[in-house]
Protein backbone atom coordinates (compact mmCIF):
# COMPACT_ATOMS: atom_id res chain seq x y z
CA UNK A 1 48.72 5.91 -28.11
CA UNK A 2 47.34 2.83 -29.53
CA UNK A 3 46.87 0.76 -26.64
CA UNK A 4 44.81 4.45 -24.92
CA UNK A 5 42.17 4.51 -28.28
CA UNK A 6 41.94 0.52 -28.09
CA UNK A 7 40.99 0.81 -24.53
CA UNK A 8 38.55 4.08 -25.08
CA UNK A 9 36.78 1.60 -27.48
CA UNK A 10 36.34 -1.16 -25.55
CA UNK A 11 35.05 1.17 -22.65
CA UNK A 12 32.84 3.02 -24.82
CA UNK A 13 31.12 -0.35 -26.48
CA UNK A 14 30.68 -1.75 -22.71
CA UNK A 15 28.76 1.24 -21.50
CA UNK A 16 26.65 0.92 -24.75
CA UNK A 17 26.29 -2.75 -24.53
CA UNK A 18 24.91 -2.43 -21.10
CA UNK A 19 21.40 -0.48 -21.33
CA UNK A 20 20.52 -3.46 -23.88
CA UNK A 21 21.47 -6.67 -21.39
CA UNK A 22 19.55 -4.49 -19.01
CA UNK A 23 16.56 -5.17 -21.69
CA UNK A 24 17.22 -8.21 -22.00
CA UNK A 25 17.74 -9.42 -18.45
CA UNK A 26 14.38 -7.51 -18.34
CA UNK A 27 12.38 -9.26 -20.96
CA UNK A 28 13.53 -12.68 -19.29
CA UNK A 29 12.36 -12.12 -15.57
CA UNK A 30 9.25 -14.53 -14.94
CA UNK A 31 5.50 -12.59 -14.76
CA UNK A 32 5.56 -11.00 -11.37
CA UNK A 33 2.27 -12.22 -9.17
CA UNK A 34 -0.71 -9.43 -9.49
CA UNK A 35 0.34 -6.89 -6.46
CA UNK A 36 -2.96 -6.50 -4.72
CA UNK A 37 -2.71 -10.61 -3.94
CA UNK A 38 -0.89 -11.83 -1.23
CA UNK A 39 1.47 -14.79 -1.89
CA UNK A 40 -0.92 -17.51 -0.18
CA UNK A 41 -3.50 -16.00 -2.44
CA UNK A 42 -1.66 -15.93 -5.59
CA UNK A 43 -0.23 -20.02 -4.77
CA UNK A 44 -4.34 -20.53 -4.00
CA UNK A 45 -5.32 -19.04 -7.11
CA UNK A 46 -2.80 -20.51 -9.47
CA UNK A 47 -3.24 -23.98 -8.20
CA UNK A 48 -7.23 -24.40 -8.47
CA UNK A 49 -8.15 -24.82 -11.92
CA UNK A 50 -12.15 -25.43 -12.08
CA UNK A 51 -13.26 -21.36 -13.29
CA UNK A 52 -16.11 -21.66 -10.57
CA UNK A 53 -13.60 -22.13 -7.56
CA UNK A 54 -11.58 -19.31 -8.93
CA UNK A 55 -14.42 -17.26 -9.45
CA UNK A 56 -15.48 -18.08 -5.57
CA UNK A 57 -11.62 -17.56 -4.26
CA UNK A 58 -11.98 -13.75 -6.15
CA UNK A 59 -14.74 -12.99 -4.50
CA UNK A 60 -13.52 -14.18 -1.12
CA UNK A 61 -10.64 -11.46 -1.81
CA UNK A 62 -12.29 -9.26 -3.44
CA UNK A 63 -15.27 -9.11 -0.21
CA UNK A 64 -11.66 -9.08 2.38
CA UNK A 65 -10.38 -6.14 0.62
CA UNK A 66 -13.64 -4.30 0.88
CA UNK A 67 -13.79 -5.19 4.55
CA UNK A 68 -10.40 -3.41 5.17
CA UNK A 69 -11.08 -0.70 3.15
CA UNK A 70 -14.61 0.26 5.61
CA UNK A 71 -12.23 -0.90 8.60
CA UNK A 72 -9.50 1.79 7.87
CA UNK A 73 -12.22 4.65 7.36
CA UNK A 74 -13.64 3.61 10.70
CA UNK A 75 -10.55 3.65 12.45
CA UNK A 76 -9.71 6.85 14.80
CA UNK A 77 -6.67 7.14 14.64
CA UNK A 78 -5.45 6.65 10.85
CA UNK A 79 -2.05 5.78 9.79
CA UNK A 80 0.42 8.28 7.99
CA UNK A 81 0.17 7.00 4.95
CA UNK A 82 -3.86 6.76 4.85
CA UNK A 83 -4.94 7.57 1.69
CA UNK A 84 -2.03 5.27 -0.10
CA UNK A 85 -3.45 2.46 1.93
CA UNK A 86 -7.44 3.42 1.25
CA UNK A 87 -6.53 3.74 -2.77
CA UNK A 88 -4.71 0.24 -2.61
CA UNK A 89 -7.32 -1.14 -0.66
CA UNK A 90 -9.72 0.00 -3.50
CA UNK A 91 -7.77 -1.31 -6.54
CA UNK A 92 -7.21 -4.72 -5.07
CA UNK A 93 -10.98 -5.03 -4.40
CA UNK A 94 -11.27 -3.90 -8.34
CA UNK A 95 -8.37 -6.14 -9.22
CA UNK A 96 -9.68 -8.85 -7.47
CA UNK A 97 -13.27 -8.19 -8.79
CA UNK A 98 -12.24 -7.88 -12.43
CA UNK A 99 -10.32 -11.21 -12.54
CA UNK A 100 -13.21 -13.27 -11.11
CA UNK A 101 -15.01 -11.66 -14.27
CA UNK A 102 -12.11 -12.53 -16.27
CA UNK A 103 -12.83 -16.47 -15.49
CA UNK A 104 -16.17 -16.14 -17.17
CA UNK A 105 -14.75 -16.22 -20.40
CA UNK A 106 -11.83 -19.11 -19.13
CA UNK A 107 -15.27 -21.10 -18.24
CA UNK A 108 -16.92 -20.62 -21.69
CA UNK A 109 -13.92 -21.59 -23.13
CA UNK A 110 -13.15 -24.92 -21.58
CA UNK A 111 -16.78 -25.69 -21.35
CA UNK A 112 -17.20 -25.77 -17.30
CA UNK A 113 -20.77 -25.32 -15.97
CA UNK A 114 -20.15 -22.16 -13.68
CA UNK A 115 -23.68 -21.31 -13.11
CA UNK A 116 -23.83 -21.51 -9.65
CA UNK A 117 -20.31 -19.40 -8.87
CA UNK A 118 -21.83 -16.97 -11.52
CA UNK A 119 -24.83 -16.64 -9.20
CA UNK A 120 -23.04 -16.29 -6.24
CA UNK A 121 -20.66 -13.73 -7.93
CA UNK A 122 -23.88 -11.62 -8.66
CA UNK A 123 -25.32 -12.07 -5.43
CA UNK A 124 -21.36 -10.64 -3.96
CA UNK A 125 -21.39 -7.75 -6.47
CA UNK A 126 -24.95 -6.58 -5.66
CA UNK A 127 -23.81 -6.57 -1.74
CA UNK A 128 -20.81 -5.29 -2.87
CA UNK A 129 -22.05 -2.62 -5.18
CA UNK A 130 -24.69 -0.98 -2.40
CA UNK A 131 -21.59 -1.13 -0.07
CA UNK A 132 -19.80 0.93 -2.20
CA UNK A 133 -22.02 3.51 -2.87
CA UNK A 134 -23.08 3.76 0.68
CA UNK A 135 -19.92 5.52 0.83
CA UNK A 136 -20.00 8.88 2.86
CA UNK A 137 -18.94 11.51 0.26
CA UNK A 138 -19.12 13.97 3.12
CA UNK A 139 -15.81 12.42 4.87
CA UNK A 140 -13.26 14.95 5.59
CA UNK A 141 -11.13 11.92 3.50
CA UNK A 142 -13.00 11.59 0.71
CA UNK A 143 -10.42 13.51 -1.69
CA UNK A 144 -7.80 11.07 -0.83
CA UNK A 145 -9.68 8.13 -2.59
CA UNK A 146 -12.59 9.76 -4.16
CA UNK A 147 -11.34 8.80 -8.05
CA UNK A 148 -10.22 5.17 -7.35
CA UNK A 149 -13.67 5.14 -5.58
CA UNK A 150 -15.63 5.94 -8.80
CA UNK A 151 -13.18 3.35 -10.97
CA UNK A 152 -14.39 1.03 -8.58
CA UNK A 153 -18.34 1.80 -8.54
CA UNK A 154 -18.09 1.90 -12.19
CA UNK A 155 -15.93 -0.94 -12.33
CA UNK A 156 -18.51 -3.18 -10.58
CA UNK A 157 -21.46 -2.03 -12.64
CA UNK A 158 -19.71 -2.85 -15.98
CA UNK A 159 -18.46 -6.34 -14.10
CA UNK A 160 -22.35 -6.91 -12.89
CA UNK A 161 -23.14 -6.22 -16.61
CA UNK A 162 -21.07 -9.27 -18.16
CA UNK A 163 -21.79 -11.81 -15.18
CA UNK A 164 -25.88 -11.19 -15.84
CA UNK A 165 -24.97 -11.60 -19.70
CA UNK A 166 -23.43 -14.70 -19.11
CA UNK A 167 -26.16 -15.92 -16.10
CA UNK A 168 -28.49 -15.44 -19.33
CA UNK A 169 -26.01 -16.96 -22.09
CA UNK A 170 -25.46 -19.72 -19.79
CA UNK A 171 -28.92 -21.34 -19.71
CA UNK A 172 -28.89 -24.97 -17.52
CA UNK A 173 -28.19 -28.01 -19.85
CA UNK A 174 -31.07 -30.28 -21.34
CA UNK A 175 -32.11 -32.66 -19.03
CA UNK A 176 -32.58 -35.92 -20.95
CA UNK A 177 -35.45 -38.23 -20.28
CA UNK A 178 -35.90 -42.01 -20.44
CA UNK A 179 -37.52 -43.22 -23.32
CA UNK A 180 -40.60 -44.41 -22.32
């Protein structure tokens, strides 16, 4: 009898140990890569480190995903799972988008002149902005991505927002003349 409520202990404390090493084996898994990059573009991303090349590889992704996204409404014959694949289109453009904003504030930290990526990113998000509105709300689809369209419109407004704040806060250095 003793040896049964010894091993009803023991089996009751494993299956109550076990929910918190799940936890635990949780907690210590590594940061999983962003799931609207691919691998390459994740291994790209992570081993630039000027802000301004960042900011130019995010827009490079962000402009592919936006590409796919028109391609796939084009196409005549649309895959079963079409609206899953239009929506995920949609947030990695946003993803992709929001990050390159995100290296505006890495720049201003470690001091990098980024004016001219911060140009070009307003230049992309002004394209990509009018691209995105040009959107036919009239397509028998529309329903399928309509809200992760909006998120993305209003997305890239509020993105355009901080990258002309910082075009302004970032005025060009002093050029320094020769003493004459």
């Amino acid at each position: 009898m003793l040896n049964r409520s010894k091993y009803a202990l023991i089996v009751l404390l494993a299956f109550a140990a076990l929910p918190a090493t799940t936890i635990a084996h949780s907690l210590l898994q590594p940061q999983e890569k962003k799931n609207y990059l691919t691998d390459y573009e994740a291994d790209k991303i992570r081993d630039t480190q000027d802000p301004g090349e960042r900011i130019r590889l995010y827009i490079s992704y962000a402009e592919e995903r936006l590409k796919q996204f028109q391609y796939e409404l084009a196409r005549k014959t649309p895959e079963g799972r079409r609206g899953d694949i239009l929506n995920s289109l949609l947030n990695g453009y946003v993803g992709c988008f929001d990050d390159g904003t995100d290296e505006i504030e890495v720049a201003r930290e470690r001091q990098v002149d980024i004016r001219s990526a911060l140009q070009l990113f307003d230049k992309k998000g002004k394209e990509f902005l009018a691209q995105l509105q040009k959107i036919n709300k009239n397509s028998p689809d529309y329903d399928m991505y309509s809200d992760t369209l909006q998120d993305a419109v209003e997305g890239t407004q509020e993105d355009l927002h901080d990258i002309e704040a910082a075009l302004k806060e970032l005025n060009p250095a002093p050029v320094r003349r020769k003493p004459s």
